[in-house]
N, C-alpha and C. Protein backbone atom coordinates (compact mmCIF):
# COMPACT_ATOMS: atom_id res chain seq x y z
N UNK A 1 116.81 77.10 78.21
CA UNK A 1 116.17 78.33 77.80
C UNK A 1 114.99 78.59 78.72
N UNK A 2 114.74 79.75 79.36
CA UNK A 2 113.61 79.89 80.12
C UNK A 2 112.83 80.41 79.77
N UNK A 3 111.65 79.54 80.47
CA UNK A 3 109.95 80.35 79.62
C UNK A 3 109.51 80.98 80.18
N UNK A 4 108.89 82.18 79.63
CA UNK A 4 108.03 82.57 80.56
C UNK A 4 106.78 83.52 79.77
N UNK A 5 106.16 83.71 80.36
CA UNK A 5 104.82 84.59 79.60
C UNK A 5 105.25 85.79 79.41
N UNK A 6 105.08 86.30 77.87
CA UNK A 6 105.08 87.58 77.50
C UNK A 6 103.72 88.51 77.95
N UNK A 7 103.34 89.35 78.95
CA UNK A 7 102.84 90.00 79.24
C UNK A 7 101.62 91.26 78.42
N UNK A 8 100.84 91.58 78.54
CA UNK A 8 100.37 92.80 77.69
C UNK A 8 101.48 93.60 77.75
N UNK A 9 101.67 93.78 79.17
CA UNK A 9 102.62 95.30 79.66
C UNK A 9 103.66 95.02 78.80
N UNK A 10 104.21 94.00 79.09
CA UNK A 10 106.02 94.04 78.35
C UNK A 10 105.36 93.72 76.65
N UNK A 11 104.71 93.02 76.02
CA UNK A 11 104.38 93.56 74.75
C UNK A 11 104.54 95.30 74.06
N UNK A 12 103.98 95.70 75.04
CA UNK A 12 103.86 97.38 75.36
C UNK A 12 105.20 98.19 75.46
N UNK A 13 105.31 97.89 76.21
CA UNK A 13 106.84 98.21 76.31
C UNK A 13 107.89 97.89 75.57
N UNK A 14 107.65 96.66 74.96
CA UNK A 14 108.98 96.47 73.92
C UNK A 14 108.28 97.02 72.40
N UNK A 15 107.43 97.49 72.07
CA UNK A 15 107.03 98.11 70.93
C UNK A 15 107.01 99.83 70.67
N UNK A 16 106.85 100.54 71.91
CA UNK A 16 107.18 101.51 72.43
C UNK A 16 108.34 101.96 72.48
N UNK A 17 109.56 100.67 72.81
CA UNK A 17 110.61 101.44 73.39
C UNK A 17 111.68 101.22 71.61
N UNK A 18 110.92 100.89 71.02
CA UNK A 18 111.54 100.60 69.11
C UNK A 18 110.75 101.77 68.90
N UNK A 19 109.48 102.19 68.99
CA UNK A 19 108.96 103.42 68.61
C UNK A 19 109.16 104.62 69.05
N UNK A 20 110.10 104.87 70.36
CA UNK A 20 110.60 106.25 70.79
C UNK A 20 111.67 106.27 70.26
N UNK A 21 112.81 104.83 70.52
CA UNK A 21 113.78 104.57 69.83
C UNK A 21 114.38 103.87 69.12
N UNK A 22 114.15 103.67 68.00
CA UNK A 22 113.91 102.83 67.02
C UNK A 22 115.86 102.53 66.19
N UNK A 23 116.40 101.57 65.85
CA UNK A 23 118.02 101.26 66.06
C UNK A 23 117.98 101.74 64.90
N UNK A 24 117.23 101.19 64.11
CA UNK A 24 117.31 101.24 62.65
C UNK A 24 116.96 101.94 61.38
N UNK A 25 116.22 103.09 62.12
CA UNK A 25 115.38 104.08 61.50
C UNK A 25 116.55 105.11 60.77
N UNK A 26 116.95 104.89 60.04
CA UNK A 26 118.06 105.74 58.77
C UNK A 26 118.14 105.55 57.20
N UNK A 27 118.57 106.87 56.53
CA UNK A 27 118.51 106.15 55.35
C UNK A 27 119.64 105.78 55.21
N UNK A 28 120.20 104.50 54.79
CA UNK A 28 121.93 104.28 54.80
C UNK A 28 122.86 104.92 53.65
N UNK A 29 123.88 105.42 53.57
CA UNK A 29 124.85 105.87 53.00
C UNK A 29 125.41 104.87 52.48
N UNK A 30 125.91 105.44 50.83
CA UNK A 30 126.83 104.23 50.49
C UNK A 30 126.40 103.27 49.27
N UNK A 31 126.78 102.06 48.81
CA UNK A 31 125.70 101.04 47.90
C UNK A 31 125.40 99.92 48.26
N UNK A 32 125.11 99.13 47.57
CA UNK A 32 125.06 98.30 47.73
C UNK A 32 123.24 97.94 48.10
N UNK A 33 122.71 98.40 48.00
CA UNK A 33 121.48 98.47 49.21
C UNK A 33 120.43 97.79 48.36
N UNK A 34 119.59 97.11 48.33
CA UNK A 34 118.24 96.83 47.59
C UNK A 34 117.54 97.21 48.58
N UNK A 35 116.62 97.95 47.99
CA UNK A 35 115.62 98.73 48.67
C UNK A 35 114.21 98.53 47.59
N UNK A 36 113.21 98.83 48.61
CA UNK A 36 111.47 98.72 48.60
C UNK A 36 111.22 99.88 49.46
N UNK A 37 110.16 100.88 48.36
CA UNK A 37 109.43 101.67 49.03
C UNK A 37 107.44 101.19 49.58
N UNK A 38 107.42 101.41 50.84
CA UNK A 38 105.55 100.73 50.55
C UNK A 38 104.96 102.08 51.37
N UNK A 39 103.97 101.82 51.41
CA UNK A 39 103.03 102.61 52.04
C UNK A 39 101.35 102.59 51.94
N UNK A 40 100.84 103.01 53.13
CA UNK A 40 99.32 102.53 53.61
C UNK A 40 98.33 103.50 53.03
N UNK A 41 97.12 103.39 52.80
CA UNK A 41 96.33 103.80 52.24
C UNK A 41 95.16 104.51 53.43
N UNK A 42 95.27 103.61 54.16
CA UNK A 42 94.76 103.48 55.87
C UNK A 42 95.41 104.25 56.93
N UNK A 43 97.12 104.41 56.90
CA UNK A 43 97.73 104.84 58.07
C UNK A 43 98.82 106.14 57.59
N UNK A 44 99.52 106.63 58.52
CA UNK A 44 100.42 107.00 57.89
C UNK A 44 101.79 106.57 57.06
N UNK A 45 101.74 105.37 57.07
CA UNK A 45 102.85 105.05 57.05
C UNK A 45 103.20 104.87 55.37
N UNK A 46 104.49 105.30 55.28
CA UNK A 46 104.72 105.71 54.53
C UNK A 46 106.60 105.32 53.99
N UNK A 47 107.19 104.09 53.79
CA UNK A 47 108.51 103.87 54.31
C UNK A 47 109.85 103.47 53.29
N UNK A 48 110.73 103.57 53.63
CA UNK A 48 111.69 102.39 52.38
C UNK A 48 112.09 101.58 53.39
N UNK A 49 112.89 99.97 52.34
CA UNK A 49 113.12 99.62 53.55
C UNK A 49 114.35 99.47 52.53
N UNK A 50 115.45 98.93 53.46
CA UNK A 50 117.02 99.05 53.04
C UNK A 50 117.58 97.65 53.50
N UNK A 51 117.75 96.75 52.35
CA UNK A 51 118.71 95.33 52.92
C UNK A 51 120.21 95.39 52.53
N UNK A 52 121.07 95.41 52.83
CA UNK A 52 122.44 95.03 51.89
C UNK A 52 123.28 93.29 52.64
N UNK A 53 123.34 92.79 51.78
CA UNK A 53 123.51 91.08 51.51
C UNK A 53 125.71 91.50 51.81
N UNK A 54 125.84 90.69 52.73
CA UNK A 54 127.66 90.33 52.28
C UNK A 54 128.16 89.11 51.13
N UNK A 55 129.10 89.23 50.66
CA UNK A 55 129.63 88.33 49.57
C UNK A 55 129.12 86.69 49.99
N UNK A 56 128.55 86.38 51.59
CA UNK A 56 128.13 85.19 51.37
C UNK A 56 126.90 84.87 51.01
N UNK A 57 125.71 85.86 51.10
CA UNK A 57 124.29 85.94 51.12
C UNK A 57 123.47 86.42 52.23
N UNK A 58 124.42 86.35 52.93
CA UNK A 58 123.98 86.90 54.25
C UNK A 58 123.44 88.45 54.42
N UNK A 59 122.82 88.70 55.54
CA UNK A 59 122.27 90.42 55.71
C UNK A 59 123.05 90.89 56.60
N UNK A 60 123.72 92.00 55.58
CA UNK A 60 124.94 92.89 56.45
C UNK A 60 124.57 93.68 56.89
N UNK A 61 123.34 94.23 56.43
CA UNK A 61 122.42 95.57 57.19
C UNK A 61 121.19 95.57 56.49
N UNK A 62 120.18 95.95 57.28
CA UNK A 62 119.16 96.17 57.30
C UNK A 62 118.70 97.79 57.85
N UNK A 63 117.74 98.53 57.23
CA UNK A 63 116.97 99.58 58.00
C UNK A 63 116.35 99.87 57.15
N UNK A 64 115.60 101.18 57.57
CA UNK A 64 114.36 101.65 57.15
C UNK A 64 114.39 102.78 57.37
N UNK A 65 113.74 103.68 56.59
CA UNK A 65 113.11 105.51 56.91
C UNK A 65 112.11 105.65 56.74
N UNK A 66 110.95 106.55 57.34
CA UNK A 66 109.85 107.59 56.71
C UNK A 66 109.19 107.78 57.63
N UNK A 67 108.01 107.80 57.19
CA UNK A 67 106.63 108.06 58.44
C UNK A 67 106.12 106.76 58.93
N UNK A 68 105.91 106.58 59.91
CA UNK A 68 105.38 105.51 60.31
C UNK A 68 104.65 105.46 61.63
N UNK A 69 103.69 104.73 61.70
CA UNK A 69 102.77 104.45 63.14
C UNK A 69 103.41 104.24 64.07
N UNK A 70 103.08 103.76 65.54
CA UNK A 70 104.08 103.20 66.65
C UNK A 70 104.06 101.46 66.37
N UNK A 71 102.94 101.18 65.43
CA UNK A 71 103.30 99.81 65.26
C UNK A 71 104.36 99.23 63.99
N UNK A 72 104.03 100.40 63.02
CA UNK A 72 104.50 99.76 61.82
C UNK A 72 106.58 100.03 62.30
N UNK A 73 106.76 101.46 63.18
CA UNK A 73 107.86 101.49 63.42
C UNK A 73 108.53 100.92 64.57
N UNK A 74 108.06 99.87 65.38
CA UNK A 74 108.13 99.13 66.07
C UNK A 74 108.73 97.69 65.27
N UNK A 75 107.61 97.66 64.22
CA UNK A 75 107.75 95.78 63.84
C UNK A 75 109.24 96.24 62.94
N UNK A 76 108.83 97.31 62.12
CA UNK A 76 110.18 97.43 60.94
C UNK A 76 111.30 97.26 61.57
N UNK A 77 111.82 98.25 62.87
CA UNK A 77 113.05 98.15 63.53
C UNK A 77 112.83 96.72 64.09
N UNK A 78 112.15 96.15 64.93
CA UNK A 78 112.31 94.56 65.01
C UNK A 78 112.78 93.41 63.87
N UNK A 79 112.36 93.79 62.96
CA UNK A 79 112.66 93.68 61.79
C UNK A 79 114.35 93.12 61.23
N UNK A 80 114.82 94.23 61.32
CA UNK A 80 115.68 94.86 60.92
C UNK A 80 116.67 94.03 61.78
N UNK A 81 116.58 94.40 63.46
CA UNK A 81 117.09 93.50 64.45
C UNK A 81 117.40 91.82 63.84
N UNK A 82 115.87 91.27 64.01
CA UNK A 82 116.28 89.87 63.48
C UNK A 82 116.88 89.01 61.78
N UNK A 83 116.65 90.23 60.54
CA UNK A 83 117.62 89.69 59.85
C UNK A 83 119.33 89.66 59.75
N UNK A 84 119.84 90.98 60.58
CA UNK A 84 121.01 90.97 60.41
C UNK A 84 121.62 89.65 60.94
N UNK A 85 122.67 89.43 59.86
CA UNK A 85 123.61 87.99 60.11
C UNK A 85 122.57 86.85 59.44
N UNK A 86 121.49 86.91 58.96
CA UNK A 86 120.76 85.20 58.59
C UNK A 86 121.00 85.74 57.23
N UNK A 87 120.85 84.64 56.28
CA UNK A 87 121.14 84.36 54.96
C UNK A 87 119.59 84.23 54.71
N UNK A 88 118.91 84.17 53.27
CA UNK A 88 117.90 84.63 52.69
C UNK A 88 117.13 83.56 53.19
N UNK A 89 117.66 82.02 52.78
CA UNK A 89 116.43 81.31 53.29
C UNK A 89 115.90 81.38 54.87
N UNK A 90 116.94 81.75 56.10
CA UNK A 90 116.32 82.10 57.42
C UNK A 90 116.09 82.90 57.42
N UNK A 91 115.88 84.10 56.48
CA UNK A 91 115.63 85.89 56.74
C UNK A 91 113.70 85.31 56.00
N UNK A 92 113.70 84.15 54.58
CA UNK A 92 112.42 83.80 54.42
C UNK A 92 111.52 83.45 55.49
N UNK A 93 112.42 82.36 56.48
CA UNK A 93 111.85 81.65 57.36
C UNK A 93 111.07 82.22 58.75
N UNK A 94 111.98 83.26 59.04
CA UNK A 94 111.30 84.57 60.08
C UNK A 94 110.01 84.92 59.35
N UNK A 95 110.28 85.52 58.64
CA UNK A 95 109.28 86.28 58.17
C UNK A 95 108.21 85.25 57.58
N UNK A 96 108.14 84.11 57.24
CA UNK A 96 107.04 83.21 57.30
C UNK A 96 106.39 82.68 58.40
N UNK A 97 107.41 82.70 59.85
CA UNK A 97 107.02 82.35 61.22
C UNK A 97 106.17 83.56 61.76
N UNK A 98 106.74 85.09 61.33
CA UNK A 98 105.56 85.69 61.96
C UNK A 98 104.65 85.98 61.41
N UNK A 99 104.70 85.82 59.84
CA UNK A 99 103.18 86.05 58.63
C UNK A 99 102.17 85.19 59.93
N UNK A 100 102.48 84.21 59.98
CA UNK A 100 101.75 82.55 60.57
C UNK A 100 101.44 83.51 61.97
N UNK A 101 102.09 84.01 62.63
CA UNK A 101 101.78 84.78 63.91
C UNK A 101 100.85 85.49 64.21
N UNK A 102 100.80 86.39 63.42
CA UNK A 102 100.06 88.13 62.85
C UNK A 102 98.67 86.83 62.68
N UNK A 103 98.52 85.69 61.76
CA UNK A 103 97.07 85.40 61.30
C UNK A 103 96.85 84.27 61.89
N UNK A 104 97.46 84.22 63.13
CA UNK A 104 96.83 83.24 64.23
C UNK A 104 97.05 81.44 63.91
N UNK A 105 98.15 81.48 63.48
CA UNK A 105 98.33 80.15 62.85
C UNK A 105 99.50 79.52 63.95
N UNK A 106 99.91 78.66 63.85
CA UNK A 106 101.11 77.66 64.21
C UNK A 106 102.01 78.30 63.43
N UNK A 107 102.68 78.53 64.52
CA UNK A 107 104.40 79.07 64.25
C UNK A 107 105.29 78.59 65.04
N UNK A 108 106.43 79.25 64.82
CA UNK A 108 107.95 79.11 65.42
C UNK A 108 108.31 79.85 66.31
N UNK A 109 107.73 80.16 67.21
CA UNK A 109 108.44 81.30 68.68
C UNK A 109 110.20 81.22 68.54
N UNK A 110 110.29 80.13 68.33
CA UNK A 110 111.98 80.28 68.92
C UNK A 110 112.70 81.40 67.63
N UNK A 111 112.13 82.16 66.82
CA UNK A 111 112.97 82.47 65.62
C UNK A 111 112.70 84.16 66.02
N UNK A 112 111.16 84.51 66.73
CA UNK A 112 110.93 85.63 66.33
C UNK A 112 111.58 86.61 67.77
N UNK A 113 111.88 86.43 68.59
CA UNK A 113 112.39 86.84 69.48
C UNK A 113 111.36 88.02 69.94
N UNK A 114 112.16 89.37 69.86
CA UNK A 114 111.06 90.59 70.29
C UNK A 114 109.93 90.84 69.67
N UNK A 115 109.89 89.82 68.17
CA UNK A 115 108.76 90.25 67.21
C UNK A 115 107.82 89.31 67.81
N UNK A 116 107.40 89.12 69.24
CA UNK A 116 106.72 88.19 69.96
C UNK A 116 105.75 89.40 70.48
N UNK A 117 106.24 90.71 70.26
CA UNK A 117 105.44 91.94 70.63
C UNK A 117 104.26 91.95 69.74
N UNK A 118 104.14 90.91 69.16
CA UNK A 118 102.89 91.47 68.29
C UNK A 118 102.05 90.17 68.09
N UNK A 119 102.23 89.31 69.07
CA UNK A 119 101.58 88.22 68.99
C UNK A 119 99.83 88.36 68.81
N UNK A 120 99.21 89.36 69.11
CA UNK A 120 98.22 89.80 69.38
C UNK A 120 97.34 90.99 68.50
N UNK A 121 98.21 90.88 67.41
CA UNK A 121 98.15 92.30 66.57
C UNK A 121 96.73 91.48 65.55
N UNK A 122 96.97 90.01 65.31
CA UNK A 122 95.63 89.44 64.69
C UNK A 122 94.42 89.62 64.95
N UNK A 123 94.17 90.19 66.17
CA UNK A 123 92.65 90.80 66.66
C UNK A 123 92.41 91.89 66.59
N UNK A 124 92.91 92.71 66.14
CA UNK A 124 93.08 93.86 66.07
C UNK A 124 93.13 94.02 63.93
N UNK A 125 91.82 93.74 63.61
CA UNK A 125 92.36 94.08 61.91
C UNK A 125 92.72 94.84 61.20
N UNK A 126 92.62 96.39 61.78
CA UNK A 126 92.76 97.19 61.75
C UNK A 126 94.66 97.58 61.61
N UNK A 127 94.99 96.84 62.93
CA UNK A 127 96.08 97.30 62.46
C UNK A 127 97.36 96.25 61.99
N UNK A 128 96.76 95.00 61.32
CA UNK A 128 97.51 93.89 60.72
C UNK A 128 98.37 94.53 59.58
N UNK A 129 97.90 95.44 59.00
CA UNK A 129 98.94 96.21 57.91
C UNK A 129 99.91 96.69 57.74
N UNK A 130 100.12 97.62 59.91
CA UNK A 130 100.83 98.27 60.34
C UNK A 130 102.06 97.33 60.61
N UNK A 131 101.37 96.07 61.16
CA UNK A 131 102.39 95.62 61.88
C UNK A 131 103.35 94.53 60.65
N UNK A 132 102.77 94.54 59.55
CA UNK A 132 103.41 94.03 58.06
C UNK A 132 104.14 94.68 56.73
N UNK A 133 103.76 95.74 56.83
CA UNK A 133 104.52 96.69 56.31
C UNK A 133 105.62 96.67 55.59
N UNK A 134 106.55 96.66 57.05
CA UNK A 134 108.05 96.72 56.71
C UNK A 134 108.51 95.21 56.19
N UNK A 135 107.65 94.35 57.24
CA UNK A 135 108.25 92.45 56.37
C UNK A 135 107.67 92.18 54.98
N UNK A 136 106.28 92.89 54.63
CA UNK A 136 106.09 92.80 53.42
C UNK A 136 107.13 93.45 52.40
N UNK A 137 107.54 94.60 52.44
CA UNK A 137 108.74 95.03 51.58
C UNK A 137 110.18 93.82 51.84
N UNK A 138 110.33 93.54 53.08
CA UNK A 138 111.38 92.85 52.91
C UNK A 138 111.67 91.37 52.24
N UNK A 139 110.43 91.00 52.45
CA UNK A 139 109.79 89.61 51.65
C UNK A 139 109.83 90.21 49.68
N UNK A 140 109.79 91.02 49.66
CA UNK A 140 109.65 91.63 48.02
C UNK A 140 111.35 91.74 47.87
N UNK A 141 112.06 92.56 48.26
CA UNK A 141 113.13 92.40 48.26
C UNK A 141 113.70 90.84 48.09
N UNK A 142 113.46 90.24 48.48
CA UNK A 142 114.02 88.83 48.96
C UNK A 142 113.66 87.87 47.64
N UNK A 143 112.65 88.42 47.22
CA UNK A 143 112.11 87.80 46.24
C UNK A 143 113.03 87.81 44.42
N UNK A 144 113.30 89.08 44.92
CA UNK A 144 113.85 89.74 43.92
C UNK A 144 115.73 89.34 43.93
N UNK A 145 115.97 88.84 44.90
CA UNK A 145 117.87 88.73 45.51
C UNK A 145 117.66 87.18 45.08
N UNK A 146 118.95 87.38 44.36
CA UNK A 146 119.23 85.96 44.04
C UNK A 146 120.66 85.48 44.41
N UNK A 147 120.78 85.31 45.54
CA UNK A 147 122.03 85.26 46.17
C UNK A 147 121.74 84.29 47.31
N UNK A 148 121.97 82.89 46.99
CA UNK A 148 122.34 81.77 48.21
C UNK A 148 122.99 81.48 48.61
């Protein structure tokens, strides 16, 4: 596996290019869906988020709709990216590797892939909300699914 330094620029760029074009930004058609609505008090953001689980526990889809910042709609579609295909306890485990990220702690790089765009979002307090948002609803969801 090769290392190499994630950049400001390419931070920039890979949060940008989920915020012009974002995969996951829809409301989905259909059932199945457990969904969480959240929203900021501080920003615009304003969102649902959408999981649907397959008969093994696994995440068959993920997305999200509404208003959102360039960060909060950046991390959500990143988001979204890294649960499809993991089952609840690795969809927990992401999202506990980048909680640990966002607040400057010891984490797991190898899990979060593009959500490495926000390695830096902890100095910034302002916009730690933005960039939690969408994993905070999905962590509520998760909470709520009882399917291993």
């Amino acid at each position: 596996m090769p290392t190499f330094e994630l950049t400001p620029a390419m931070m920039r760029e890979i949060i940008m290019d989920h915020y012009s074009s974002p995969r996951h930004k829809v409301t989905p058609e259909g059932e199945g869906y457990e969904t969480l609505h959240s929203s900021s008090i501080n920003c615009i953001d304003d969102i649902d988020v959408f999981l649907k689980f397959d008969g093994n526990g696994k995440v068959k889809d993920a997305c999200w709709n509404g208003t959102a910042c360039a960060i909060s709609t950046a991390s959500s579609d990143i988001l979204c990216d890294l649960l499809i295909g993991h089952d609840e306890k690795e969809a927990k485990y992401i999202i506990d590797q980048y909680r640990k990220m966002i607040h400057e702690e010891p984490y797991d790089s190898s899990v979060l892939e593009e959500a490495l765009a926000f390695m830096n979002t902890g100095r910034q307090a302002a916009r730690i909300h933005c960039a939690l948002i969408g994993w905070d609803a999905v962590e509520e969801i998760l909470k709520g699914h009882h399917h291993e």
